[in-house]
C-alpha atoms as a PDB file:
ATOM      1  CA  UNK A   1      20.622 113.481 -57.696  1.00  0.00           C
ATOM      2  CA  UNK A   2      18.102 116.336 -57.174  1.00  0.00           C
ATOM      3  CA  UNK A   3      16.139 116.159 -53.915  1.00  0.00           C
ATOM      4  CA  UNK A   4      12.244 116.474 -54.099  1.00  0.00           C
ATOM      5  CA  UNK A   5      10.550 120.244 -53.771  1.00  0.00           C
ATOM      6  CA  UNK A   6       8.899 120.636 -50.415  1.00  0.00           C
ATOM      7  CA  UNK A   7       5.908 122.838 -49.555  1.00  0.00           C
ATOM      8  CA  UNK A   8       4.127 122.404 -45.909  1.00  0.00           C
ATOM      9  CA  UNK A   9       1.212 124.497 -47.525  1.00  0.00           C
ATOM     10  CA  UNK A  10       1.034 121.567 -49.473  1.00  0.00           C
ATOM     11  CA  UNK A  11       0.994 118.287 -47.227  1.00  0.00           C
ATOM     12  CA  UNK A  12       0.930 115.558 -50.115  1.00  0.00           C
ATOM     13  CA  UNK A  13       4.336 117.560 -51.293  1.00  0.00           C
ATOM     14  CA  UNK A  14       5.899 115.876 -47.763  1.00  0.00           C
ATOM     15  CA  UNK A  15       5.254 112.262 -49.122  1.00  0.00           C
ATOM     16  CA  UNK A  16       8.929 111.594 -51.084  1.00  0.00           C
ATOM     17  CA  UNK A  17      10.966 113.087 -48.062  1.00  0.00           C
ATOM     18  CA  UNK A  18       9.468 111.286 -45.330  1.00  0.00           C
ATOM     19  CA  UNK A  19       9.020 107.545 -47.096  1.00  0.00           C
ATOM     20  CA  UNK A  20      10.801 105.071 -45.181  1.00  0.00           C
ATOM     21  CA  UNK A  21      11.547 107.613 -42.103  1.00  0.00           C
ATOM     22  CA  UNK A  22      10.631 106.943 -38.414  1.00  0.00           C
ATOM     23  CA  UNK A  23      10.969 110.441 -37.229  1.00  0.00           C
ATOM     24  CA  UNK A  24       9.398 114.293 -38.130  1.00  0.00           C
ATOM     25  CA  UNK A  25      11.334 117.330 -36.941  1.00  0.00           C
ATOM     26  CA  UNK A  26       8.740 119.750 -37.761  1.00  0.00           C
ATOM     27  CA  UNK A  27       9.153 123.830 -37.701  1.00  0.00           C
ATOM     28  CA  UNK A  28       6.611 126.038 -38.901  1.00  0.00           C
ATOM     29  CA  UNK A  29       6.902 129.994 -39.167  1.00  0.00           C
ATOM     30  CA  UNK A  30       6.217 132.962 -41.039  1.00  0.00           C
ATOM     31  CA  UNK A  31       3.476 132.337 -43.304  1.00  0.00           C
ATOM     32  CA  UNK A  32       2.734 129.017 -42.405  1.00  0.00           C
ATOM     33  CA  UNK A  33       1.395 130.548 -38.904  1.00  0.00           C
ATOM     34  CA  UNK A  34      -1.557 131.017 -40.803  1.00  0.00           C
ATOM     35  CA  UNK A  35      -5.010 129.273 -40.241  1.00  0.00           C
ATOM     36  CA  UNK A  36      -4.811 127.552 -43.678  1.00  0.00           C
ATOM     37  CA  UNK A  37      -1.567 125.151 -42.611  1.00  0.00           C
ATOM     38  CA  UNK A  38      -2.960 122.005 -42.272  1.00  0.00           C
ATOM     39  CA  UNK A  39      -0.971 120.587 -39.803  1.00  0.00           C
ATOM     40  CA  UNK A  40      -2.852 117.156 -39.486  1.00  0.00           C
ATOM     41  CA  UNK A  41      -2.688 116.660 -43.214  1.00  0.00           C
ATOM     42  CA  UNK A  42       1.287 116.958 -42.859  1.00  0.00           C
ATOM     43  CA  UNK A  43       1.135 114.735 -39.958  1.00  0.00           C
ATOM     44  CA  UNK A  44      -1.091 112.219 -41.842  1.00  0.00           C
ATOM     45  CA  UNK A  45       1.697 112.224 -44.902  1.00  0.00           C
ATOM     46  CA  UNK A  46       4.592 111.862 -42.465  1.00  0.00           C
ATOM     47  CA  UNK A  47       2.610 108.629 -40.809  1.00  0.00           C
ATOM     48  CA  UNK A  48       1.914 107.133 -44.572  1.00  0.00           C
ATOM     49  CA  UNK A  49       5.531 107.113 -45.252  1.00  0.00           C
ATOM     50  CA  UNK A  50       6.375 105.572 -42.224  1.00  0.00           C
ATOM     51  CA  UNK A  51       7.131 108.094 -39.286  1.00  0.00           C
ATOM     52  CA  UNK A  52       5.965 106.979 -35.970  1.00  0.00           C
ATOM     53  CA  UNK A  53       7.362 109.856 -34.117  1.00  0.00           C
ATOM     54  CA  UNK A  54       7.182 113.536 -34.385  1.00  0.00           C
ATOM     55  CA  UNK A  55       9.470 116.579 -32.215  1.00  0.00           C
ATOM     56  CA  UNK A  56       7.300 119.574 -32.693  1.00  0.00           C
ATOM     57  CA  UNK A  57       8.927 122.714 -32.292  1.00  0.00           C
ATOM     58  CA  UNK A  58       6.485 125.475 -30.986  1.00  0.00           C
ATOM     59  CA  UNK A  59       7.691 128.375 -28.542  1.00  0.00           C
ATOM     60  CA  UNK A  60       7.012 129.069 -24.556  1.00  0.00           C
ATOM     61  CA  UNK A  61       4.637 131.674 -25.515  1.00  0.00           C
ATOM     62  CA  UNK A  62       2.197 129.144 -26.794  1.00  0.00           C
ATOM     63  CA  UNK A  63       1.868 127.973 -23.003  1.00  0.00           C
ATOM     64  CA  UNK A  64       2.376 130.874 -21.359  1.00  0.00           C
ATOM     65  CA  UNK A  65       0.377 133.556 -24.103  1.00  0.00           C
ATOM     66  CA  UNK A  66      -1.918 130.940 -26.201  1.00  0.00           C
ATOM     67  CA  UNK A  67      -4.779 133.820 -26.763  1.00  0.00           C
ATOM     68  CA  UNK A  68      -1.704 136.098 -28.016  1.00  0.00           C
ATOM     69  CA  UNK A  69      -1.140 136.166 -31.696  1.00  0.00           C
ATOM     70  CA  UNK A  70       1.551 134.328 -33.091  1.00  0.00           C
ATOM     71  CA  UNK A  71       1.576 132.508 -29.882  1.00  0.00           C
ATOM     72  CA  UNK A  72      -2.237 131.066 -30.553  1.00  0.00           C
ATOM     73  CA  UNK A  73      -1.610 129.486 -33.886  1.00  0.00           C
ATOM     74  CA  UNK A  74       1.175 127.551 -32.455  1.00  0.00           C
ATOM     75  CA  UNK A  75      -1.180 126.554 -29.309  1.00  0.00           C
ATOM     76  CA  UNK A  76      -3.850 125.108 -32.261  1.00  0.00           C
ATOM     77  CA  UNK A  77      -0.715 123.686 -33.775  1.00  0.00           C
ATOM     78  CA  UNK A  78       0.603 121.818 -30.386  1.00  0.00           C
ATOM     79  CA  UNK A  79      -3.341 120.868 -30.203  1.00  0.00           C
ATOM     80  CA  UNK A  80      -3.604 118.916 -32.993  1.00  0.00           C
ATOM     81  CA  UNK A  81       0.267 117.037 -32.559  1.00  0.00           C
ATOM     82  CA  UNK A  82      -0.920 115.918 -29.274  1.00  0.00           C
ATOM     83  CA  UNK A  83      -4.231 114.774 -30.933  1.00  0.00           C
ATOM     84  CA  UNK A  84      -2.130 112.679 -33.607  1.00  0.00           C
ATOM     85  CA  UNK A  85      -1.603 109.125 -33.058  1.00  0.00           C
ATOM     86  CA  UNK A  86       2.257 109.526 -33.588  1.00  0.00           C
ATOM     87  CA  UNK A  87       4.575 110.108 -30.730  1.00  0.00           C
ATOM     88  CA  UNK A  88       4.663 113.601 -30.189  1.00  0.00           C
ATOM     89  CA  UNK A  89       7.155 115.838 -27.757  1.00  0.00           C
ATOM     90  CA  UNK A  90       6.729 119.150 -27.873  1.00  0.00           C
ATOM     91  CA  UNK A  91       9.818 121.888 -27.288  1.00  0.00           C
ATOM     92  CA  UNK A  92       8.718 125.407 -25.761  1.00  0.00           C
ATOM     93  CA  UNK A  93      12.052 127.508 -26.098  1.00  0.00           C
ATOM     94  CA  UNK A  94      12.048 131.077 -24.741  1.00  0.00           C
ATOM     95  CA  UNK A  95      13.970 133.858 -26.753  1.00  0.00           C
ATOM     96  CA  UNK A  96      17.054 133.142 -28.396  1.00  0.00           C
ATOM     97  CA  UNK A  97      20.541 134.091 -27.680  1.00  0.00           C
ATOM     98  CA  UNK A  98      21.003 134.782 -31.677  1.00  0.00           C
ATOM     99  CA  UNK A  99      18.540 137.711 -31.444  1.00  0.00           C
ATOM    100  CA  UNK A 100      21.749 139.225 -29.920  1.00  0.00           C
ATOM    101  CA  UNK A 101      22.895 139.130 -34.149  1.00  0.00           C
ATOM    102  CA  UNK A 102      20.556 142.025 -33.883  1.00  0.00           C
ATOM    103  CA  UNK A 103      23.199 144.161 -32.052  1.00  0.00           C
ATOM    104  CA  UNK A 104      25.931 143.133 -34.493  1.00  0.00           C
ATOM    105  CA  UNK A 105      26.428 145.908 -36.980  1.00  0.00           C
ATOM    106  CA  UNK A 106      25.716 148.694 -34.458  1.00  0.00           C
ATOM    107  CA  UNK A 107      28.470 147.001 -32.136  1.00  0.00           C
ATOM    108  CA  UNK A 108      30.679 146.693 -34.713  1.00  0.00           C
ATOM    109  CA  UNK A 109      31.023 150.323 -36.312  1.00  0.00           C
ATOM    110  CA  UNK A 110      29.864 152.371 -33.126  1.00  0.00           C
ATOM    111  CA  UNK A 111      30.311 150.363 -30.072  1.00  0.00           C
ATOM    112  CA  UNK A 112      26.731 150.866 -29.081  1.00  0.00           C
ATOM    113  CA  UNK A 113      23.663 148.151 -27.986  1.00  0.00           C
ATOM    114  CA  UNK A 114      20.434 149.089 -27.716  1.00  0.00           C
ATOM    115  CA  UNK A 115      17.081 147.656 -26.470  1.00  0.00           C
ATOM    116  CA  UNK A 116      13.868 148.531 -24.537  1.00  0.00           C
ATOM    117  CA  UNK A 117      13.230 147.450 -21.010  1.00  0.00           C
ATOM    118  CA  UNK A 118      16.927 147.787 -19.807  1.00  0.00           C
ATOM    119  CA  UNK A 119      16.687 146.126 -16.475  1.00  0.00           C
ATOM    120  CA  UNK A 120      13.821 142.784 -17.289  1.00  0.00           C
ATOM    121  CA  UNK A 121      15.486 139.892 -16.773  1.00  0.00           C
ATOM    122  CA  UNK A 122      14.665 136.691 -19.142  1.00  0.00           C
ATOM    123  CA  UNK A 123      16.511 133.313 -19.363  1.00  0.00           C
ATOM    124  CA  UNK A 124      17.115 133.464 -22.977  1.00  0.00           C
ATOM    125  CA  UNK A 125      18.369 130.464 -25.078  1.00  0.00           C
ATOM    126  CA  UNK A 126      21.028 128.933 -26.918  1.00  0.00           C
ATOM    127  CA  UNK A 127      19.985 127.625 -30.414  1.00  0.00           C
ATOM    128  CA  UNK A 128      22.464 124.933 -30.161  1.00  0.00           C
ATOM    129  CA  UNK A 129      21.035 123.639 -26.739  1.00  0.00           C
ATOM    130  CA  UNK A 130      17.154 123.502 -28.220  1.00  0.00           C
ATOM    131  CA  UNK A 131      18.813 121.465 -31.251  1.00  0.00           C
ATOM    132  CA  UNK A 132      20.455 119.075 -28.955  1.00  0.00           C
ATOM    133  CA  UNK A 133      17.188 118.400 -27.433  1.00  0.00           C
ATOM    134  CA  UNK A 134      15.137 117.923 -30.389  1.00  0.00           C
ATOM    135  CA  UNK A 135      18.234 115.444 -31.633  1.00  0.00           C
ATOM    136  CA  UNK A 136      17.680 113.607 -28.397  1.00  0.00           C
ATOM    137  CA  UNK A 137      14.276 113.343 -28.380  1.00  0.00           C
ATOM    138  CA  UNK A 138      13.953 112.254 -32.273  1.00  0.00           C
ATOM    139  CA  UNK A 139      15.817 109.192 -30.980  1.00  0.00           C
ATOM    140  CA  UNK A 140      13.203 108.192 -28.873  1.00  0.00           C
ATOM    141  CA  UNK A 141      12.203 107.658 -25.110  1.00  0.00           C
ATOM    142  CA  UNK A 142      10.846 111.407 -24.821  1.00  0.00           C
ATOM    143  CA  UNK A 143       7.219 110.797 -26.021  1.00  0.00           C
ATOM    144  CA  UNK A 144       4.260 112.177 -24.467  1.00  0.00           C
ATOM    145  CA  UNK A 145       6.554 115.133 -23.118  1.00  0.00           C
ATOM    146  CA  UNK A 146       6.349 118.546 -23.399  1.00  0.00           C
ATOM    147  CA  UNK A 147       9.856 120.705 -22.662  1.00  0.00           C
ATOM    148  CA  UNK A 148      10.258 124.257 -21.741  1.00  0.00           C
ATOM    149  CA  UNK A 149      13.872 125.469 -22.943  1.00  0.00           C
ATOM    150  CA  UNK A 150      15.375 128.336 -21.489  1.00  0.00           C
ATOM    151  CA  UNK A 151      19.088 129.344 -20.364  1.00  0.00           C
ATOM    152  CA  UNK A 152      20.658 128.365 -17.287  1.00  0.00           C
ATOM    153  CA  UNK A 153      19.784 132.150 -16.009  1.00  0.00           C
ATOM    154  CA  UNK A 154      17.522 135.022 -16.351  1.00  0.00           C
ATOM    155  CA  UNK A 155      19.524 138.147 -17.621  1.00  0.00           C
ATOM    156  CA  UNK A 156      18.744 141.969 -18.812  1.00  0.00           C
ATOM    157  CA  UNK A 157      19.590 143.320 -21.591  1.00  0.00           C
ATOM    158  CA  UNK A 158      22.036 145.643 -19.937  1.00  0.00           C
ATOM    159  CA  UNK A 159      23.624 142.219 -18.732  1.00  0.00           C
ATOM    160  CA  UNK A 160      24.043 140.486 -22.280  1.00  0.00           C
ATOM    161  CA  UNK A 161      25.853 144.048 -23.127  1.00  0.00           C
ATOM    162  CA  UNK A 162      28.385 144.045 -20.836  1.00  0.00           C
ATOM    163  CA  UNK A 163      29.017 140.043 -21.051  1.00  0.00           C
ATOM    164  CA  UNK A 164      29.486 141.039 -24.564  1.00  0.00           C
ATOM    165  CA  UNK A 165      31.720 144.079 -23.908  1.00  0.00           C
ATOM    166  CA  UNK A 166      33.934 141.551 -21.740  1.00  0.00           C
ATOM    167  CA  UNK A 167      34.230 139.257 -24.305  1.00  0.00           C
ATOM    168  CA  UNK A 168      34.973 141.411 -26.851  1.00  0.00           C
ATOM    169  CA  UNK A 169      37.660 143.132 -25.052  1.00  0.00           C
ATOM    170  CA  UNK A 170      36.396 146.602 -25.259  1.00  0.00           C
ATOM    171  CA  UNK A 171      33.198 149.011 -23.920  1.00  0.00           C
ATOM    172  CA  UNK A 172      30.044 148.539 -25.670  1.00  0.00           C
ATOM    173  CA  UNK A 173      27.429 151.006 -24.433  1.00  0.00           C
ATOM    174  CA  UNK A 174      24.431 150.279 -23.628  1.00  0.00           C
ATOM    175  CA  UNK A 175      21.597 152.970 -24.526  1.00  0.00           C
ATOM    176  CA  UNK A 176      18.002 151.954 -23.443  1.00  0.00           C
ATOM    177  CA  UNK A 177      15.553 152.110 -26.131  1.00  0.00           C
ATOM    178  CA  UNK A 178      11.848 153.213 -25.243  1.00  0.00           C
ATOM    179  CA  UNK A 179       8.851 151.335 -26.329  1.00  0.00           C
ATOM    180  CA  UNK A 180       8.016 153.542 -29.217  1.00  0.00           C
ATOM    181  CA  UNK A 181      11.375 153.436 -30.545  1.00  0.00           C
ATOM    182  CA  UNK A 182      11.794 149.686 -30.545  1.00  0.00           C
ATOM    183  CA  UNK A 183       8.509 149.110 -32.261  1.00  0.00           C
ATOM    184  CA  UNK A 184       9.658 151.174 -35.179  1.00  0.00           C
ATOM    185  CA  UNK A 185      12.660 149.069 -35.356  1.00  0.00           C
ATOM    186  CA  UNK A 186      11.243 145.509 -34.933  1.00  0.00           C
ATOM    187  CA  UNK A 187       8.524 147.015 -37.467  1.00  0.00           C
ATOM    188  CA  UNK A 188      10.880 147.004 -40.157  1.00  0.00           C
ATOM    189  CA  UNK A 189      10.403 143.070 -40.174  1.00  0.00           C
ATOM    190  CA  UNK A 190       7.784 141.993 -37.799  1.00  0.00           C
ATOM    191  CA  UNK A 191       4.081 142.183 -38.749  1.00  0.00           C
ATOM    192  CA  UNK A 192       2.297 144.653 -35.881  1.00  0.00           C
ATOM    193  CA  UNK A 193       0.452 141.645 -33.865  1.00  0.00           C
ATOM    194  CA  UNK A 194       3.875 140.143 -33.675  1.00  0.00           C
ATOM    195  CA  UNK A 195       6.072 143.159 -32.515  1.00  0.00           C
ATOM    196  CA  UNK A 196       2.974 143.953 -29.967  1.00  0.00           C
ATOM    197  CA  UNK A 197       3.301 140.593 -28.462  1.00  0.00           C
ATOM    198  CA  UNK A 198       7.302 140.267 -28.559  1.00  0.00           C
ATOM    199  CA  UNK A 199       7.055 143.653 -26.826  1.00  0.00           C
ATOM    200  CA  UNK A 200       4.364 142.099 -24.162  1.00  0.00           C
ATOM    201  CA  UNK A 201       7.035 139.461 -23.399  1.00  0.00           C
ATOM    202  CA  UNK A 202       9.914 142.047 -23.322  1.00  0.00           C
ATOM    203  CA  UNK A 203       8.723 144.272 -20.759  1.00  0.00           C
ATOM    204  CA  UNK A 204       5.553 142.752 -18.723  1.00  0.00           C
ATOM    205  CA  UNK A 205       6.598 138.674 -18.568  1.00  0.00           C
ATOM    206  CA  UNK A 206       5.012 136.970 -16.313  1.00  0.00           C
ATOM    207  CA  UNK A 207       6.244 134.648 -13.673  1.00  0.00           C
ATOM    208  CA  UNK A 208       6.700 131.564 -15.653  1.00  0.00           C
ATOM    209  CA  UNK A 209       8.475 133.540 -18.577  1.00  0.00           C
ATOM    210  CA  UNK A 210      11.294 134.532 -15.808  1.00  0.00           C
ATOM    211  CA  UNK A 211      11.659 131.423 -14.400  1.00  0.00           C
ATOM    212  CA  UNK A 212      14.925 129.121 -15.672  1.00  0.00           C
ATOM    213  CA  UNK A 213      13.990 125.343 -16.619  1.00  0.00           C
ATOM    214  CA  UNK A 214      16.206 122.446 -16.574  1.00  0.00           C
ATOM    215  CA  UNK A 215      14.600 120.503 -19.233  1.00  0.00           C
ATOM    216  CA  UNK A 216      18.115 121.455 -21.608  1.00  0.00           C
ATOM    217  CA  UNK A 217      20.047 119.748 -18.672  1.00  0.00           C
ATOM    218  CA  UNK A 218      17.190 116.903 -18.166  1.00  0.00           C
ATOM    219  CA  UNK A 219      17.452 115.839 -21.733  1.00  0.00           C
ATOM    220  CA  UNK A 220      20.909 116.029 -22.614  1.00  0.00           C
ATOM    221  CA  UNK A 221      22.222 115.254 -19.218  1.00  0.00           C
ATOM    222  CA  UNK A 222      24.408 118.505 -19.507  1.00  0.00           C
ATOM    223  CA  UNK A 223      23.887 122.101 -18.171  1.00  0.00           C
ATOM    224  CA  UNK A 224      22.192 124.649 -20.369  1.00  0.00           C
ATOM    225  CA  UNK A 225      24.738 126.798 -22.572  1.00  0.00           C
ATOM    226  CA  UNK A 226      25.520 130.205 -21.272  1.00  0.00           C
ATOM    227  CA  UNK A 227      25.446 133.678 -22.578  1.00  0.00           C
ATOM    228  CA  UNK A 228      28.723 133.900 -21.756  1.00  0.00           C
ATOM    229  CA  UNK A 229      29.953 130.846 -23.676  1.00  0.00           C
ATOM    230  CA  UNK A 230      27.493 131.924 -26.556  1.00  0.00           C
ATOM    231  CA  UNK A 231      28.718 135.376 -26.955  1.00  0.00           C
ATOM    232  CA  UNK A 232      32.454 133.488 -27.220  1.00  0.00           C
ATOM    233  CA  UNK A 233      31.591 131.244 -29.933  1.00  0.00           C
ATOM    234  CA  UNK A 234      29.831 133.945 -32.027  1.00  0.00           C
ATOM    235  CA  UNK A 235      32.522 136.846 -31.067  1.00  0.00           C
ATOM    236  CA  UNK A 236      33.542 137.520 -34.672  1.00  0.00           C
ATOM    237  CA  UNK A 237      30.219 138.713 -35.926  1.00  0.00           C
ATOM    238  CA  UNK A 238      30.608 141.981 -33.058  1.00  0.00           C
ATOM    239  CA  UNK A 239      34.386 142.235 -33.925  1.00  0.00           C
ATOM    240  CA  UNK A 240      35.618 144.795 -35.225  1.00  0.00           C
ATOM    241  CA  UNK A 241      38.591 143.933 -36.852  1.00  0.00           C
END
């Protein structure tokens, strides 16, 4: 049976996939950061069919950085969920552990990492964890709640490197990138506001950026994953054999 076509440019294109559900997960990125999503028009469609709960996902920068391009949109976006008469809970992850992927080919032929702003600490985030907290809180009982997902510890990028170099079994060298030279690289596939603001985050964050929540632990009653544990479970993409 073929599944309906669904475009969130296009709200009333929602209507088949949520009839008859009770809950939204709902992502938006890339293009739909743009002014013309109409995120109340999706929300409307979603309550039509049904839902009576929606688990936004937005980013920490939208809190921390909401003048900040892409970071704004998503602040208008959390605006108007909160606005909604569904349920709402909002999830505010931090970076992700699986921007480490980025290191993966370089790691695997030459041994090498590289990234700007060597020694910055951040509590980056495991993918996995922010699922387990949207899973928890499409079930219910998290309503009215905004989260702020992070790792269980701030770390450099010279610290995922040699976690990764342990795990691996063998040196991976770190080489510290300067600004200039990782904007031309994130260029190749960020639009300039973006890159500007990733690098904002990178090398200037502010307190609140730095600081490790326990909402992953406060949700789903366990501790946040580690880098550590990550890096174990995603070991064959840096392997070299």
């Amino acid at each position: 049976m073929s599944r309906p076509l669904v475009d969130l440019a296009s709200p009333p294109t929602l209507a088949p996939v949520v009839d008859g559900a009770e809950a939204l997960f709902l992502l938006l990125g890339g293009e739909l950061l743009g002014p013309d999503t109409d995120v109340a028009g999706l929300l409307d469609v979603a309550k039509t069919g049904g839902v009576r709960r929606v688990v936004f996902l937005s980013s920490q920068g939208a809190g921390t950085r909401p003048d900040m391009v892409p970071h704004s949109r998503l602040a208008a976006f959390e605006e108007v969920v909160r606005q909604s008469s569904l349920e709402w809970t909002v999830l505010q992850p931090g970076g992700f552990f699986s921007n480490t992927f980025a290191w993966a080919q370089p790691v695997r032929e030459q041994g090498v990492a590289a990234a700007p702003f060597a020694d910055v600490a951040l509590p980056f985030v495991d993918p996995a964890d922010i699922a387990a907290v949207a899973a928890q809180a499409l079930q219910g009982g998290h309503e009215g709640r905004t989260y702020v997902l992070t790792g269980p510890e701030a770390m450099t990028p010279r610290d995922r490197a040699a976690v990764l170099s342990s795990v691996l079994g063998r040196e991976i060298r770190f080489v510290e990138q300067s600004a200039e030279e990782a904007r031309a690289q994130m260029s190749r596939f960020m639009p300039p506001p973006v890159v500007d603001g990733t690098l904002k985050i990178l090398g200037s964050p502010v307190a609140e950026e730095q600081r490790v929540s326990e909402d992953v632990e406060r949700v789903t009653g366990r501790a946040a994953t580690r880098f550590a544990d990550w890096a174990e479970r995603n070991a064959a993409a840096f392997s070299s054999t």
